[in-house]
Protein backbone atom coordinates (compact mmCIF):
# COMPACT_ATOMS: atom_id res chain seq x y z
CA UNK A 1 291.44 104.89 132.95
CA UNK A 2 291.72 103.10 129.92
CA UNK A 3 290.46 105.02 126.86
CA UNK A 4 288.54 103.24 124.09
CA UNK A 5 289.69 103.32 120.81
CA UNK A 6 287.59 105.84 118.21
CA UNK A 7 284.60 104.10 116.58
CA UNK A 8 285.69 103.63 112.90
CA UNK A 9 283.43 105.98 110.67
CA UNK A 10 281.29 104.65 107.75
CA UNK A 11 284.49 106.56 105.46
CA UNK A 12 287.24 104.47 107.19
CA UNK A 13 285.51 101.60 106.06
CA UNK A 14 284.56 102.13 102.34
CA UNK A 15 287.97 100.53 100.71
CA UNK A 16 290.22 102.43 98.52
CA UNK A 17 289.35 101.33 95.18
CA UNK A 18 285.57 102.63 95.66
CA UNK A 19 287.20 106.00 95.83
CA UNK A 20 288.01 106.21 91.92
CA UNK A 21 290.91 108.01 90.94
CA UNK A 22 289.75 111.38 88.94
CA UNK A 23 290.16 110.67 84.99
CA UNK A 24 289.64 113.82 83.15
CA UNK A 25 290.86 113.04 79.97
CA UNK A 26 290.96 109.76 78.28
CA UNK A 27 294.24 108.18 79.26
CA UNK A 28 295.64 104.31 79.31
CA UNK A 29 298.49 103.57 81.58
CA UNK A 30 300.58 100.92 80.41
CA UNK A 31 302.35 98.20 82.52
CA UNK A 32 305.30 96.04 80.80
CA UNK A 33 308.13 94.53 81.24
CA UNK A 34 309.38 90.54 81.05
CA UNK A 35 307.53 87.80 81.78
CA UNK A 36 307.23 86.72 85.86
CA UNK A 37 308.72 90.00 86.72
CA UNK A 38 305.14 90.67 88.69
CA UNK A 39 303.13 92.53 86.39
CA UNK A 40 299.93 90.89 87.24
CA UNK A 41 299.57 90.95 90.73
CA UNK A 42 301.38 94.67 90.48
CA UNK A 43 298.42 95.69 88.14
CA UNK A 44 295.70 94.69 89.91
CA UNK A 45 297.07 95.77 93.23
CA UNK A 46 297.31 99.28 91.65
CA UNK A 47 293.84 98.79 89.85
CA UNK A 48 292.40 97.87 92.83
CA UNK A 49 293.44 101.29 94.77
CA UNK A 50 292.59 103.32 91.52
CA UNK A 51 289.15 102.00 90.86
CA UNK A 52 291.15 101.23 87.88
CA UNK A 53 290.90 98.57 85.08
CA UNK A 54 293.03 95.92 83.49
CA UNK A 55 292.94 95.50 79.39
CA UNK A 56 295.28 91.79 79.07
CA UNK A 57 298.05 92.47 76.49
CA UNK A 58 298.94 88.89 76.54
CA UNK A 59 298.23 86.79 73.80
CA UNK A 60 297.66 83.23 75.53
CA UNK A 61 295.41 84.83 78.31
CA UNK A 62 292.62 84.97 75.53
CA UNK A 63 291.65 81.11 75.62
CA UNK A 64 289.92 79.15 77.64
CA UNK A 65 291.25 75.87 79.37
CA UNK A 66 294.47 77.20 78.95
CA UNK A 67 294.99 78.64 82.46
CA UNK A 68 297.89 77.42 84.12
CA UNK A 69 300.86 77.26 81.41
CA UNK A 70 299.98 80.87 80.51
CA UNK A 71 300.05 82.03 84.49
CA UNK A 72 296.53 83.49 84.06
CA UNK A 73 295.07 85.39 86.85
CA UNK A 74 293.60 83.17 89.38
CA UNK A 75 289.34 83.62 89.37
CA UNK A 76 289.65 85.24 92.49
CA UNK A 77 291.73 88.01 90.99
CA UNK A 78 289.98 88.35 88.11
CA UNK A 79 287.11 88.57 90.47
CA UNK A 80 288.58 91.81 92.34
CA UNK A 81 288.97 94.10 89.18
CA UNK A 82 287.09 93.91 85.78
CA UNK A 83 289.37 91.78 82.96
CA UNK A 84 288.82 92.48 79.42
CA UNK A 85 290.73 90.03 76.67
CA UNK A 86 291.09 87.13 79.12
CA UNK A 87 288.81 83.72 78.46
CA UNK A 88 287.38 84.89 75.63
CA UNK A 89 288.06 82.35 73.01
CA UNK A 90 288.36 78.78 72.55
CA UNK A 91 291.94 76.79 72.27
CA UNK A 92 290.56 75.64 68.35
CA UNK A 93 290.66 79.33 67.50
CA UNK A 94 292.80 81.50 66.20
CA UNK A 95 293.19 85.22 66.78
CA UNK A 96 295.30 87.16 64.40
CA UNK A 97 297.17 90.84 65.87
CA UNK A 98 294.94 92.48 63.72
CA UNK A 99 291.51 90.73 65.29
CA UNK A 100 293.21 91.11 68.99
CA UNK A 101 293.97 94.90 68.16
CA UNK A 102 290.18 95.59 67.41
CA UNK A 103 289.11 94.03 70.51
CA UNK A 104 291.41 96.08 72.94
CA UNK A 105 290.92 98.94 71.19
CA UNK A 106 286.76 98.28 71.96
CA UNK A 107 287.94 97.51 75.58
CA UNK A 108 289.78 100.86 76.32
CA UNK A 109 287.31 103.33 74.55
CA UNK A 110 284.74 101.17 77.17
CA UNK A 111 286.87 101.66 79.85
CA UNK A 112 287.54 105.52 79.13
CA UNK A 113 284.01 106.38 78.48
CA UNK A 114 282.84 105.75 81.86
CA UNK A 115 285.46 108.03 83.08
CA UNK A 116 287.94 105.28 84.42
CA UNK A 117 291.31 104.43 84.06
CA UNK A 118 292.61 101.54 81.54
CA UNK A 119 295.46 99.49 82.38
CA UNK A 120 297.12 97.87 79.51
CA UNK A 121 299.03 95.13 81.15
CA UNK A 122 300.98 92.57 79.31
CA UNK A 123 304.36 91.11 78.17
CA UNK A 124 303.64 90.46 74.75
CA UNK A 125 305.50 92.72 72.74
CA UNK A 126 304.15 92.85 69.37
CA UNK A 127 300.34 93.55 70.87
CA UNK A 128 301.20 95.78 73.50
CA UNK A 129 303.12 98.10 70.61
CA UNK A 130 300.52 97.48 68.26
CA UNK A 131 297.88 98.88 70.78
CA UNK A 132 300.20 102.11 72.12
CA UNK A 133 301.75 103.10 68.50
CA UNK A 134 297.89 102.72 66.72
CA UNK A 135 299.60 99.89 64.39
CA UNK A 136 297.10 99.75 61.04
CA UNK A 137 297.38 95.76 59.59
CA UNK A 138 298.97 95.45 56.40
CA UNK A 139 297.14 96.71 53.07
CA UNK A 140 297.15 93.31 51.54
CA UNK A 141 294.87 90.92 52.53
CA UNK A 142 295.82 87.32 53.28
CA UNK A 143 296.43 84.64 51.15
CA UNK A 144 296.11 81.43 52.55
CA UNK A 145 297.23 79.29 50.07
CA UNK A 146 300.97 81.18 49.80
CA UNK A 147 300.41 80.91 53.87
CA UNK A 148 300.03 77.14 53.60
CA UNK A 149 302.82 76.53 51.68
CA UNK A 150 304.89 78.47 53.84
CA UNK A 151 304.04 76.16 56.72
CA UNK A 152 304.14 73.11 54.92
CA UNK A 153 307.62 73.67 54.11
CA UNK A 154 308.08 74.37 58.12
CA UNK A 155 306.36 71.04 58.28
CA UNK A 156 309.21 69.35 55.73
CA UNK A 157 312.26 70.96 56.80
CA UNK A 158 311.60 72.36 60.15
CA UNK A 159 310.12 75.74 61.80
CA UNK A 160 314.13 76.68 61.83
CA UNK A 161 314.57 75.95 58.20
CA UNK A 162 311.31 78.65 57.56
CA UNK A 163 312.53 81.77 60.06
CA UNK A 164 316.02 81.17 58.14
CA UNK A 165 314.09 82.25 55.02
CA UNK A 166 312.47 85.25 56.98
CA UNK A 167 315.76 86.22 58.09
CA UNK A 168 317.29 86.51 55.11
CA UNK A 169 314.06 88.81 53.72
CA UNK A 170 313.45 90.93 57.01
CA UNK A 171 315.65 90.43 59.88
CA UNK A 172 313.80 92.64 61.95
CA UNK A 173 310.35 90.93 62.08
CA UNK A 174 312.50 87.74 62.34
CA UNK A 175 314.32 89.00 65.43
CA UNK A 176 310.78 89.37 66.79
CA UNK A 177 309.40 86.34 66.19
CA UNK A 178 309.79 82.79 68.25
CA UNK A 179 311.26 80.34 65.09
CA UNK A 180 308.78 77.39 67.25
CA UNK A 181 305.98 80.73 66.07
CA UNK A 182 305.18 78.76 62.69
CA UNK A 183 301.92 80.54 61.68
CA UNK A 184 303.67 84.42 62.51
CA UNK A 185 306.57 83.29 60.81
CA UNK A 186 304.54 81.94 57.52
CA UNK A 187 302.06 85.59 57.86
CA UNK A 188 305.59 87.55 57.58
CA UNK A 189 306.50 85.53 54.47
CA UNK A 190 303.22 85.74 53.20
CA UNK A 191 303.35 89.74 53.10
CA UNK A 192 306.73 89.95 51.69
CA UNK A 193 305.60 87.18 48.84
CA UNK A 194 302.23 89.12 48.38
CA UNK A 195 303.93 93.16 48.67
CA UNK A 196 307.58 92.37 47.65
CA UNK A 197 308.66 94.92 50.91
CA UNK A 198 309.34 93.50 54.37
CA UNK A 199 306.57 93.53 56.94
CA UNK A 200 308.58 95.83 59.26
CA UNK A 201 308.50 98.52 56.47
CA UNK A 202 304.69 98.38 56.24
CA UNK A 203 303.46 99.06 59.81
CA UNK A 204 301.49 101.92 59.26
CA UNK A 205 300.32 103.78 62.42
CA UNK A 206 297.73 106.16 63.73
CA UNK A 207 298.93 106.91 66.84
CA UNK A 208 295.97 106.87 69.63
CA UNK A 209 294.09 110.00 70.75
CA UNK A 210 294.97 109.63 74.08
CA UNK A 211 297.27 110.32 76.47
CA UNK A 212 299.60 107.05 77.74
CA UNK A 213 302.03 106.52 80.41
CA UNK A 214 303.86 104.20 80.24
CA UNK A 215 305.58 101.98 83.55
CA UNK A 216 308.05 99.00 82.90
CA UNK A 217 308.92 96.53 85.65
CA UNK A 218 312.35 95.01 85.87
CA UNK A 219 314.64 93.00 88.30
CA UNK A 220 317.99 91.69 87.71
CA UNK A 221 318.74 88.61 84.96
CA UNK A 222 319.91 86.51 87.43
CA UNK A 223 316.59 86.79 90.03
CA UNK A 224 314.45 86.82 86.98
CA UNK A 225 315.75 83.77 85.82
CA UNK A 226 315.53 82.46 89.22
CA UNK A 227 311.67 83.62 89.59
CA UNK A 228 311.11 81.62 86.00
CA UNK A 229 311.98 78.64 87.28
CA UNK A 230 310.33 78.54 90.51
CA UNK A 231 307.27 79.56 88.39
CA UNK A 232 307.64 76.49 86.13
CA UNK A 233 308.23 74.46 89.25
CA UNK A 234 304.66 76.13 90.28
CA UNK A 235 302.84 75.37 87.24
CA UNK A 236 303.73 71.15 87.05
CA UNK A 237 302.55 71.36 90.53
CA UNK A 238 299.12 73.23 89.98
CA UNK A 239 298.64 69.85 86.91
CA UNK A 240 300.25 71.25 83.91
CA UNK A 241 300.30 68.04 82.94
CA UNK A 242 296.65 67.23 83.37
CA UNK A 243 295.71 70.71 82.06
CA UNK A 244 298.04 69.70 78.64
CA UNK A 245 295.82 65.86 78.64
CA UNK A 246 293.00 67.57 78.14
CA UNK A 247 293.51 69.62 75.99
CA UNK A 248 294.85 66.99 73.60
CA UNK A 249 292.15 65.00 74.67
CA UNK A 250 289.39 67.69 73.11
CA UNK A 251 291.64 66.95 69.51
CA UNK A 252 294.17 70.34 69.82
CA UNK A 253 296.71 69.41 68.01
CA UNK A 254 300.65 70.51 69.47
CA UNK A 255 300.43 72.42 66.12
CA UNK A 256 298.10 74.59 66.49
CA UNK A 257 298.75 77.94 66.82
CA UNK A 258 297.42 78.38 70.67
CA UNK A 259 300.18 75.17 71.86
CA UNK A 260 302.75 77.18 70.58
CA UNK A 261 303.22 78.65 74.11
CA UNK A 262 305.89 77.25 76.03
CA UNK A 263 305.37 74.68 78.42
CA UNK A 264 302.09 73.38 76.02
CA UNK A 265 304.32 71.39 73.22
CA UNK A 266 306.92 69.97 75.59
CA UNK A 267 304.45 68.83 77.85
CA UNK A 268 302.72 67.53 74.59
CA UNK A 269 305.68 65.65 73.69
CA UNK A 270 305.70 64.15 77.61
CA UNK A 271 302.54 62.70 76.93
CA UNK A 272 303.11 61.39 73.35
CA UNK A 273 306.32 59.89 74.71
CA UNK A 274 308.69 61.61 72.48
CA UNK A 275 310.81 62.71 75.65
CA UNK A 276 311.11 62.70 79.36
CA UNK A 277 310.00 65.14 81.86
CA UNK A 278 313.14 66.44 82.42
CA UNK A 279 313.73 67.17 78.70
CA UNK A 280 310.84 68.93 78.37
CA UNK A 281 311.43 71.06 81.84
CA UNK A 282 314.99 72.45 80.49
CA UNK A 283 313.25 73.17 77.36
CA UNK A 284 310.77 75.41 79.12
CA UNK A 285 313.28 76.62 81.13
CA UNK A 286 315.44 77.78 78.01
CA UNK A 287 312.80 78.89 75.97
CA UNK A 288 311.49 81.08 78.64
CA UNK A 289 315.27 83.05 78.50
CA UNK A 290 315.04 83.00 75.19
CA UNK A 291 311.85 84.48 75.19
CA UNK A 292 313.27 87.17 78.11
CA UNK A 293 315.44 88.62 75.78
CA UNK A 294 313.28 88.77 72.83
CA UNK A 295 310.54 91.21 75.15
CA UNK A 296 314.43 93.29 75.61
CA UNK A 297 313.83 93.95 72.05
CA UNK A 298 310.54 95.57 72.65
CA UNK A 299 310.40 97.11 75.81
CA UNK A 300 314.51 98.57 75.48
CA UNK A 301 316.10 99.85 78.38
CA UNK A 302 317.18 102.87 76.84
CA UNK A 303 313.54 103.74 75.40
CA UNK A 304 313.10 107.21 77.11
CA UNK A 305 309.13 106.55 76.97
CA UNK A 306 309.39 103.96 79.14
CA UNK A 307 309.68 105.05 82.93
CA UNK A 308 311.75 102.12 84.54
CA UNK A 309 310.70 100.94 87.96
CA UNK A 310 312.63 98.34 89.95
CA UNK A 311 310.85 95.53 91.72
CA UNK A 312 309.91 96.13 95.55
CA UNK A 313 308.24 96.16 98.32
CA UNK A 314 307.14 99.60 98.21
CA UNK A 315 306.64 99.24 94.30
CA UNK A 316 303.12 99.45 93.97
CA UNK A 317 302.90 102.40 96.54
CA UNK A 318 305.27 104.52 94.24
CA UNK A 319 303.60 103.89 91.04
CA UNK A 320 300.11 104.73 92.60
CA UNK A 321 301.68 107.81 93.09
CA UNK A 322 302.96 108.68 89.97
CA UNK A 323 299.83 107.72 88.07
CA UNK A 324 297.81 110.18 90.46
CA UNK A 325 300.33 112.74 89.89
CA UNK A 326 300.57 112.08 86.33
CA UNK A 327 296.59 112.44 86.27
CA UNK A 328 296.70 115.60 87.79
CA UNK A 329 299.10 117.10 85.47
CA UNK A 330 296.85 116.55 82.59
């Protein structure tokens, strides 16, 4: 006699993520590592079994139109766990560390006062440090005049010709910075013409009153480099291009500070015909690397706060598990 199977219960079918995880103390779980190592989809899939949710640390996700060169979540993922710092300016904007620090701080004291669990998740250094270490902006305010001439000499001689000057003032905010970065690279100068002391000597801090874990992704060079350019490949496919067009089309300049990210001014320079596809795909393709090992310099290997986690299949599985028993602990 054949048995039938057991009726599911209403509890077998309520999903996961409705069954929050317990937050008892305000806490932010961080997720970082390199760029297309997986952080995205490994966030939400862990946000989405935690009833957590995601605070972007990613300082392109923030405008609008700009959607495929940055790798944004697709609407239907941001549709599956509540996004904070993504689509929330315009490309003719621009949003200082400072202004982007204030916001995300907003976003995670929302989060954490509804008893949930923040997810900082993001590959740009400099914000998600600002945001963990409580990073105050520097005590002089900004000068835009100084600022302009800084970038008019970029203009002159070349954004090269300007982080060679930063170098030779503060080598370790210049190690941080892109050279293409024209308007971080001027701000830097700016506060050493305005303060006389190097911008990495001024980061004050007030370290948040909360507790943070923090989880970096990684995979070896050679499959990360391999993942890069099948995501490149990826994005010329989804209309890069097209997406580029029109945003020239609406008047953004390739200067501006939002076209600085890579993919935006060497598609820019497609379309202006100043070089060839191909050019402008080996660009990408280095500046990405390049931009690989800059993130080394601010998520290290060797930073014992940083709990390494190699990229799997069972990934997400295991870090659910430690944030639950990390939560427990508390």
């Amino acid at each position: 006699m054949r048995t039938r199977p057991a009726r599911p219960t209403l509890l077998d079918q309520i999903p996961q993520h409705l069954n929050p995880v317990k937050v008892t103390t305000p806490s932010l779980v961080a997720i970082v590592g390199p760029t297309a190592v997986g952080k995205t989809e490994v966030g939400i899939d862990v946000a989405e079994a935690l009833a957590a949710e995601i605070v972007s640390a990613d300082s392109r996700l923030i405008y609008r139109g700009m959607d495929i060169g940055t790798a944004k979540p697709s609407p239907e993922q941001l549709a599956l766990i509540p996004h904070y710092l993504i689509d929330i300016a315009e490309p003719e904007e621009s949003w200082s560390l400072a202004k982007f620090k204030r916001a995300a701080d907003g976003a995670i004291a929302k989060v954490q006062q509804r008893g949930r669990l923040p997810l900082l998740v993001g590959g740009t250094g400099q914000y998600v440090t600002a945001i963990l270490e409580g990073w105050l902006p520097p005590p002089k305010a900004p000068d835009n005049s100084i600022r302009a001439t800084f970038e008019r000499l970029a203009a002159e001689h070349g954004p090269f010709f300007l982080h060679a000057k930063l170098e030779e003032v503060d080598p370790t905010t210049a190690q941080e910075i892109d050279p293409a970065n024209v308007r971080r690279v001027a701000r830097a100068l700016e506060v050493y013409e305005l303060t006389g002391t190097p911008l990495s000597e001024q980061r004050r801090a007030s370290p948040p009153d909360y507790r943070i874990l923090r989880l970096g992704l990684r995979l070896p060079r050679r499959v990360l480099y391999a993942r890069i350019d099948e995501r490149i490949d990826q994005m010329l496919e989804r209309g890069l291009v097209d997406e580029v067009q029109a945003l020239l089309d609406r008047g953004i300049d390739l200067d501006h500070p939002p076209m600085s990210g890579i993919g935006y001014r060497q598609i820019g320079r497609v379309l202006r015909g100043e070089r060839s596809l191909e050019e402008a795909v080996a660009e990408m393709r280095r500046l990405t690397r390049q931009f690989v090992r800059r993130q080394a310099n601010w998520f290290k290997a060797d930073d014992p706060r940083i709990e390494w986690n190699e990229v799997s299949e069972r990934l997400t599985g295991r870090l659910i598990d430690r944030i639950r028993s990390w939560l427990q602990a508390d």
